[in-house]
PDB file of N, CA and C in Angstrom:
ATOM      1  N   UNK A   1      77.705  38.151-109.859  1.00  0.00           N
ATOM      2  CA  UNK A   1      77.287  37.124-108.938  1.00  0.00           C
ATOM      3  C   UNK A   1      78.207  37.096-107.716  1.00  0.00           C
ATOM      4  N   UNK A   2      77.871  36.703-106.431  1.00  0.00           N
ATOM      5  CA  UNK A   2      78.316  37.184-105.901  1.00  0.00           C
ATOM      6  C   UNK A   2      79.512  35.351-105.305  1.00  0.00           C
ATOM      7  N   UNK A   3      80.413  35.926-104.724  1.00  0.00           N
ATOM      8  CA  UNK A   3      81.376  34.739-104.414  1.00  0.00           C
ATOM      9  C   UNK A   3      81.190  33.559-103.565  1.00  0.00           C
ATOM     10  N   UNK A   4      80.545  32.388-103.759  1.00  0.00           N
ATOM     11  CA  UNK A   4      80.258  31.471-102.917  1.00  0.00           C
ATOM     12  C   UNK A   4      81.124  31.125-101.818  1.00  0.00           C
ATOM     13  N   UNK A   5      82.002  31.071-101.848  1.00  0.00           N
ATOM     14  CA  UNK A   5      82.816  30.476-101.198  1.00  0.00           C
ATOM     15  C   UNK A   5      83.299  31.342 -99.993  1.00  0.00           C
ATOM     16  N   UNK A   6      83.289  32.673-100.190  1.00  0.00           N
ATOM     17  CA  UNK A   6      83.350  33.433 -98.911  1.00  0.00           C
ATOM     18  C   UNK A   6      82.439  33.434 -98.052  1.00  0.00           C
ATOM     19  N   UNK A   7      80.630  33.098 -98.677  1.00  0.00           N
ATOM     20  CA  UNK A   7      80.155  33.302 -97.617  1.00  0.00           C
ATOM     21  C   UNK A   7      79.954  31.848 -96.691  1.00  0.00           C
ATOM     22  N   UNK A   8      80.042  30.993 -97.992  1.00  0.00           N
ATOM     23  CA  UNK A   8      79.924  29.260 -96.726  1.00  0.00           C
ATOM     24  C   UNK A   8      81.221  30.046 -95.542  1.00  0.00           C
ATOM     25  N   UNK A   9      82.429  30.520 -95.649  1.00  0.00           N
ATOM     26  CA  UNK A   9      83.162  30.701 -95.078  1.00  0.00           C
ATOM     27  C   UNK A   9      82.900  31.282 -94.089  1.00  0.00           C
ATOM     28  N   UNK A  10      82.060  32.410 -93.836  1.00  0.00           N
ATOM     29  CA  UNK A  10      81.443  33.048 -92.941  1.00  0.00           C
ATOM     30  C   UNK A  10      80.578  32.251 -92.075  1.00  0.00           C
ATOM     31  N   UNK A  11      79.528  31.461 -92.808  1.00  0.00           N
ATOM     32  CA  UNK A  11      78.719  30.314 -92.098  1.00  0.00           C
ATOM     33  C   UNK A  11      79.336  29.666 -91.049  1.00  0.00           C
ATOM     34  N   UNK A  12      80.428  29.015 -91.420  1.00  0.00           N
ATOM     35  CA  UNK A  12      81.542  28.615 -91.101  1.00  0.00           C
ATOM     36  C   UNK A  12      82.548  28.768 -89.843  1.00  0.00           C
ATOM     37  N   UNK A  13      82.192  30.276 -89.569  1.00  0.00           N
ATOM     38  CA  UNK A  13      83.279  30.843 -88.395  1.00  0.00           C
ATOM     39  C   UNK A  13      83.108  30.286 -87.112  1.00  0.00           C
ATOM     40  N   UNK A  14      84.151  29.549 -86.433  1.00  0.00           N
ATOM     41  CA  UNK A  14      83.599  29.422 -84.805  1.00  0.00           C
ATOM     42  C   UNK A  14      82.641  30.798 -83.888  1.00  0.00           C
ATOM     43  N   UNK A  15      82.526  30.209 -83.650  1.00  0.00           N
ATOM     44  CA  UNK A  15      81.694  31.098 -81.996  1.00  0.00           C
ATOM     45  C   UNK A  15      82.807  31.342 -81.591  1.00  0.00           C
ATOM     46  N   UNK A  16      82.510  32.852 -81.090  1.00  0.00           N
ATOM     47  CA  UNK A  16      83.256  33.698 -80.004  1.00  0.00           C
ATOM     48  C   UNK A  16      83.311  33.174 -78.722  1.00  0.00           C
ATOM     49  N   UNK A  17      81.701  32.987 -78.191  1.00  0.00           N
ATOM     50  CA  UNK A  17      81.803  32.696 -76.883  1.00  0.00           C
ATOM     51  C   UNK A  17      82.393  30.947 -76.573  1.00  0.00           C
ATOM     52  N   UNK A  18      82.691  31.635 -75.474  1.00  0.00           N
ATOM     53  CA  UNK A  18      83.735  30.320 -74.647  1.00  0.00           C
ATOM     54  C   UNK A  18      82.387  29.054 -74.828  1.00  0.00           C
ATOM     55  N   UNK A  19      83.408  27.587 -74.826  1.00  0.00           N
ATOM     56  CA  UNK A  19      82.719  26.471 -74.850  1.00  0.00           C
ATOM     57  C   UNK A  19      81.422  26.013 -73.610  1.00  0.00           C
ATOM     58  N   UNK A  20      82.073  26.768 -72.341  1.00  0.00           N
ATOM     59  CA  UNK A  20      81.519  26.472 -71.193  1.00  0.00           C
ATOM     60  C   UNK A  20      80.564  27.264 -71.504  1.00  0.00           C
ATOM     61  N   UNK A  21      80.141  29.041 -71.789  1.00  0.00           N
ATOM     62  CA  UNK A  21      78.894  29.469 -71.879  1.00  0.00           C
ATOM     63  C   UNK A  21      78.130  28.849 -73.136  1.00  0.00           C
ATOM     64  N   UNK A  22      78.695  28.167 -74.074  1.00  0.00           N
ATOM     65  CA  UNK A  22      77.761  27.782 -75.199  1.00  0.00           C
ATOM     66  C   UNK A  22      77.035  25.966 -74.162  1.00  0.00           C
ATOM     67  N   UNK A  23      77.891  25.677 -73.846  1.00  0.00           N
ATOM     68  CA  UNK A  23      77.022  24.309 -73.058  1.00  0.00           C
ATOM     69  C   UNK A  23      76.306  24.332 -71.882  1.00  0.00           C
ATOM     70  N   UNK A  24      76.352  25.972 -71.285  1.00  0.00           N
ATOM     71  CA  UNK A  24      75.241  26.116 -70.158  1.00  0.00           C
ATOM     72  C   UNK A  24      74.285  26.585 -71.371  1.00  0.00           C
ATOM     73  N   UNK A  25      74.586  27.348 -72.294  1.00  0.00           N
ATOM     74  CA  UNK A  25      73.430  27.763 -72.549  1.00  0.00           C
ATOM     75  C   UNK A  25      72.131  27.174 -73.110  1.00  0.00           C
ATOM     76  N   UNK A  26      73.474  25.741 -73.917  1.00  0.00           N
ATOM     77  CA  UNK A  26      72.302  24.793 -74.241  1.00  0.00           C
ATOM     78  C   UNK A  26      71.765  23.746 -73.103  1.00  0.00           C
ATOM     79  N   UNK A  27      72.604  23.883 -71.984  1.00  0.00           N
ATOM     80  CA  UNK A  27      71.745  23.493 -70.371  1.00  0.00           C
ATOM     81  C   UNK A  27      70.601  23.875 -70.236  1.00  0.00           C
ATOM     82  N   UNK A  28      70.312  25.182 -69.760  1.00  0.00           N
ATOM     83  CA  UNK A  28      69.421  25.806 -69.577  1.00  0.00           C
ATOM     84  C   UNK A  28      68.376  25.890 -70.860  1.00  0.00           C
ATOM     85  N   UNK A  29      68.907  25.637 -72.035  1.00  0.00           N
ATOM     86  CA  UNK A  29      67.474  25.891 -73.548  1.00  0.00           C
ATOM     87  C   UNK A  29      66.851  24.462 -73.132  1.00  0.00           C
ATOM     88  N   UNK A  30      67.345  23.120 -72.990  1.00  0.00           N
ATOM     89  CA  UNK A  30      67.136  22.232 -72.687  1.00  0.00           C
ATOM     90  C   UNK A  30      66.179  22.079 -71.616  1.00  0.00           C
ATOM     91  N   UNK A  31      66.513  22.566 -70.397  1.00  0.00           N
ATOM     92  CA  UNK A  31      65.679  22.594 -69.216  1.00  0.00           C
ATOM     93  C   UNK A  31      64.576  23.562 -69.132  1.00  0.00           C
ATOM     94  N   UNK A  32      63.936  24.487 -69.636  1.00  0.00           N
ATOM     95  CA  UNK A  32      63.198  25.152 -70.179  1.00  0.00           C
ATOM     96  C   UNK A  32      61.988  24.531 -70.042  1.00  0.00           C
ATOM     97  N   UNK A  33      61.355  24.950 -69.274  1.00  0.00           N
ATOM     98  CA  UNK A  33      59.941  23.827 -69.201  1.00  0.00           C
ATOM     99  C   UNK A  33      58.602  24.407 -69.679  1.00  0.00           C
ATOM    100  N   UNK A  34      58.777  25.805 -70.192  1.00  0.00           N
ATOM    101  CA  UNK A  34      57.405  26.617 -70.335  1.00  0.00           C
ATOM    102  C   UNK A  34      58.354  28.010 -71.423  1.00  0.00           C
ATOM    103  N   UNK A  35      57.120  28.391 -71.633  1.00  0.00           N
ATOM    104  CA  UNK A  35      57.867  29.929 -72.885  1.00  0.00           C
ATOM    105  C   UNK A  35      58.499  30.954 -72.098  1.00  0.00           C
ATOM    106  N   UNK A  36      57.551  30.876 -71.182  1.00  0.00           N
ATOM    107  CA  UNK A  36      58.259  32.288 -70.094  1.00  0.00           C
ATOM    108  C   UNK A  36      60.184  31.733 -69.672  1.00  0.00           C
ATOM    109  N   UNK A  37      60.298  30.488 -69.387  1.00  0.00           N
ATOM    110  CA  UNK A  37      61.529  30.281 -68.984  1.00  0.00           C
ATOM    111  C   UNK A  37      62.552  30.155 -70.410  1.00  0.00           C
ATOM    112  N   UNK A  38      61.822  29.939 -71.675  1.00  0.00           N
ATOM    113  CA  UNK A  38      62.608  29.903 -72.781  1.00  0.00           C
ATOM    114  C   UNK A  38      62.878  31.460 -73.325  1.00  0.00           C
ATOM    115  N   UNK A  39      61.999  32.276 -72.993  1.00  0.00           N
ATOM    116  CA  UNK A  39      61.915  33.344 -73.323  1.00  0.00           C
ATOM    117  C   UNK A  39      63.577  34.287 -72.258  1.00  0.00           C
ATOM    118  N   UNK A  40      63.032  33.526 -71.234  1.00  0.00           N
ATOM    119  CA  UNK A  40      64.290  34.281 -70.095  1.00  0.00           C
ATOM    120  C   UNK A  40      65.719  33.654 -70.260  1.00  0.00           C
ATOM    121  N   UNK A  41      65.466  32.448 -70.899  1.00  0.00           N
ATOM    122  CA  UNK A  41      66.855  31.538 -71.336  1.00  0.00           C
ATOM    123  C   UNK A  41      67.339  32.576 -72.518  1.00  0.00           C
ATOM    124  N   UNK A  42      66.797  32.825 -73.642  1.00  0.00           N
ATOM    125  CA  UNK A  42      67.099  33.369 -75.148  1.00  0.00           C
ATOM    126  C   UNK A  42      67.701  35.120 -74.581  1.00  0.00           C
ATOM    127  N   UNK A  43      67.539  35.542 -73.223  1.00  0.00           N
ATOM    128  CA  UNK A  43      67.603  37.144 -72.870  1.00  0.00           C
ATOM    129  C   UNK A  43      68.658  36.679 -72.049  1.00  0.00           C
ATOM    130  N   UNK A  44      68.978  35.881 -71.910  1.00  0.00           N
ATOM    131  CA  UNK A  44      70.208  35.471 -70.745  1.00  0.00           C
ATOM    132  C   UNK A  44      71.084  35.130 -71.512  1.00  0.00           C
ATOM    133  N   UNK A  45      71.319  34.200 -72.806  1.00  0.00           N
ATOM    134  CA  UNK A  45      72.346  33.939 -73.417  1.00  0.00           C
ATOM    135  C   UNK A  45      72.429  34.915 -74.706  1.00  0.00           C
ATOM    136  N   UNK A  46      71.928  36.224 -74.740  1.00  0.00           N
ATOM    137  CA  UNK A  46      71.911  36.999 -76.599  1.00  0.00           C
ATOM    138  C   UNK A  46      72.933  37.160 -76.666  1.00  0.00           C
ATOM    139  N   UNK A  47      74.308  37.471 -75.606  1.00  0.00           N
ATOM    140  CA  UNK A  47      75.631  38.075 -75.717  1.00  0.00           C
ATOM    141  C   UNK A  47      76.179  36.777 -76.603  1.00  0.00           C
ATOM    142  N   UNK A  48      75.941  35.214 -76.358  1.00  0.00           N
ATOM    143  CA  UNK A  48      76.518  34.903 -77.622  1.00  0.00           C
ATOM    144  C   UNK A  48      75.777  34.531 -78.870  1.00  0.00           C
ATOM    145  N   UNK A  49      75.165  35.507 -79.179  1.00  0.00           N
ATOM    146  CA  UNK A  49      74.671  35.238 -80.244  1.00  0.00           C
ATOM    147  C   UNK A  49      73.407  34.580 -80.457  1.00  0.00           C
ATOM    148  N   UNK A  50      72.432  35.351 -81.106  1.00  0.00           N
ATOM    149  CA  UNK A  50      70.844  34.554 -81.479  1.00  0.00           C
ATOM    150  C   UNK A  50      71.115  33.270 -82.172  1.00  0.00           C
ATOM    151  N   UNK A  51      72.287  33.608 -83.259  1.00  0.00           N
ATOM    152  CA  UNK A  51      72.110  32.400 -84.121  1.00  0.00           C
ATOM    153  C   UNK A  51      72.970  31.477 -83.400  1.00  0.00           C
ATOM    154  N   UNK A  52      73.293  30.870 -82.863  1.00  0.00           N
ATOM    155  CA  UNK A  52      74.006  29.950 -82.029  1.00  0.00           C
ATOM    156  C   UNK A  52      72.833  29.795 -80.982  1.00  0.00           C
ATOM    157  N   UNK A  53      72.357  30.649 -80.221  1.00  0.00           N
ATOM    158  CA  UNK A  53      71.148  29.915 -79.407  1.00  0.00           C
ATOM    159  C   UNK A  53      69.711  29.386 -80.176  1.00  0.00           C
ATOM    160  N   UNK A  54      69.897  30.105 -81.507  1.00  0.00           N
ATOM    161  CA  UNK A  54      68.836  29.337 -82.198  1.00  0.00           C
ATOM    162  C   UNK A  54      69.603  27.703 -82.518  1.00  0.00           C
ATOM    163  N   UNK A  55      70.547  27.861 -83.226  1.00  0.00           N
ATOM    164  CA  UNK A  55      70.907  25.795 -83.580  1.00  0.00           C
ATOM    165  C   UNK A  55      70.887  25.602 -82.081  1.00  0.00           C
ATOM    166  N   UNK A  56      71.393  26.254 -81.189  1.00  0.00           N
ATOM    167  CA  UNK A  56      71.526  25.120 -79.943  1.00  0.00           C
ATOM    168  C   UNK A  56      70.079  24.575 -79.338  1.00  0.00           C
ATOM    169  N   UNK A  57      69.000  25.427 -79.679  1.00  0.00           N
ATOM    170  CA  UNK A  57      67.871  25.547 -78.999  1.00  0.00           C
ATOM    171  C   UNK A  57      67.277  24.176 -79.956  1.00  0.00           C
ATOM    172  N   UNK A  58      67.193  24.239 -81.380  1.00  0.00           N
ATOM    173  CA  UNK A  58      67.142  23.535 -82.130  1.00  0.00           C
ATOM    174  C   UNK A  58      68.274  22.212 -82.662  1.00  0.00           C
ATOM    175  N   UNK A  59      68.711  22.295 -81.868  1.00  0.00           N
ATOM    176  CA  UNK A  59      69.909  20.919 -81.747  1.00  0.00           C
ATOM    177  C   UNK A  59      70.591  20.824 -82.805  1.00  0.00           C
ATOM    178  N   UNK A  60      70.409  21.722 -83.921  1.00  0.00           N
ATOM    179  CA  UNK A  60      71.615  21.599 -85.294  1.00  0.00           C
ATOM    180  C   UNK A  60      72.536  21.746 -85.315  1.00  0.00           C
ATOM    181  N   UNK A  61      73.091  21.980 -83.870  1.00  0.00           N
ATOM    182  CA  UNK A  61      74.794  22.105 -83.550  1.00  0.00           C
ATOM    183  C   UNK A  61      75.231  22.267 -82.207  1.00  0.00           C
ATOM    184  N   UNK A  62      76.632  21.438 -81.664  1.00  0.00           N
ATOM    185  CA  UNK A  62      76.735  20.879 -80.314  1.00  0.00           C
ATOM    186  C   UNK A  62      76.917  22.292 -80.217  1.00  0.00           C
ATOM    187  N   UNK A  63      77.435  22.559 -78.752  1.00  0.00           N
ATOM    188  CA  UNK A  63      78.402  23.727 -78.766  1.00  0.00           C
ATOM    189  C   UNK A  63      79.800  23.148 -78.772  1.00  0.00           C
ATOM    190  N   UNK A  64      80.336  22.274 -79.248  1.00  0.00           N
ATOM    191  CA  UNK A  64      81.883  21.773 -79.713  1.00  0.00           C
ATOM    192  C   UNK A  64      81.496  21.725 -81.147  1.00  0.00           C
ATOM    193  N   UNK A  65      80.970  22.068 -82.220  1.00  0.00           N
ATOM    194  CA  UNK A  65      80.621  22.513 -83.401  1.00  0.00           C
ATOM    195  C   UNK A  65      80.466  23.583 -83.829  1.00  0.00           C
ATOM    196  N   UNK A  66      79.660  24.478 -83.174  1.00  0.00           N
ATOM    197  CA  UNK A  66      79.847  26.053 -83.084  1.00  0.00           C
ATOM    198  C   UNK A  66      80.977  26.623 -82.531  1.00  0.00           C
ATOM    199  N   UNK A  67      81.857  25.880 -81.452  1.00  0.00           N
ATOM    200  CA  UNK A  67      83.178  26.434 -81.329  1.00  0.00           C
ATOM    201  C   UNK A  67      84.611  25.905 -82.614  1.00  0.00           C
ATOM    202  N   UNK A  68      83.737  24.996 -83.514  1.00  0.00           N
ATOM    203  CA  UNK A  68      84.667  24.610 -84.686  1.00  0.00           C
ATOM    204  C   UNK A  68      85.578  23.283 -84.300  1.00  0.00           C
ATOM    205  N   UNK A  69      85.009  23.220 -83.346  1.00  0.00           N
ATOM    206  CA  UNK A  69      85.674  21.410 -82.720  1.00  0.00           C
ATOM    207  C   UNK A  69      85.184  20.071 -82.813  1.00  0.00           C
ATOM    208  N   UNK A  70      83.720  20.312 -83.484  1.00  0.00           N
ATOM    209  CA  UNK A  70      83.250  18.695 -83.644  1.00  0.00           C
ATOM    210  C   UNK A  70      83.057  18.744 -85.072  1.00  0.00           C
ATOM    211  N   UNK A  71      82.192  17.857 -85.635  1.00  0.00           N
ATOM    212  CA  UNK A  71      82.177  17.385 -86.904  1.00  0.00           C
ATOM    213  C   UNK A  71      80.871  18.029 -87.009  1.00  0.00           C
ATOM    214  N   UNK A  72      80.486  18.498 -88.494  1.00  0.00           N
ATOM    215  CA  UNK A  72      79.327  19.402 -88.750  1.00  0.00           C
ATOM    216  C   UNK A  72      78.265  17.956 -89.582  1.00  0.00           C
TER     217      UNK A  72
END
């Protein structure tokens, strides 16, 4: 079986990218008014990460949470 606790740990890891590109990026997912501009938002922010623009897009995490600074 495999070790629980390493992978919550992994779950777990801050974001790489800086605080300022994780809060434009959820600027811009926010302001998004049509698919074509969400579509060009998700190709503009992939460098940090799908899964971080997916919670941000989906609000399951600030970007001071994904950088490991707010409360989960």
């Amino acid at each position: 079986m495999a070790d629980d606790s390493r992978s919550e740990e992994v779950l777990n890891m801050p974001a790489i990218a800086s605080l300022e590109d994780l809060k434009a990026a959820q600027k811009d997912l926010q302001e998004a008014k049509d698919l074509n501009e969400l579509k060009a938002t998700f190709k503009k922010w992939r460098r940090i990460g799908w899964k971080n623009v997916c919670k941000l897009w989906l609000e399951e995490r600030t970007p001071e949470q994904l950088k490991g600074e707010g409360d989960h």
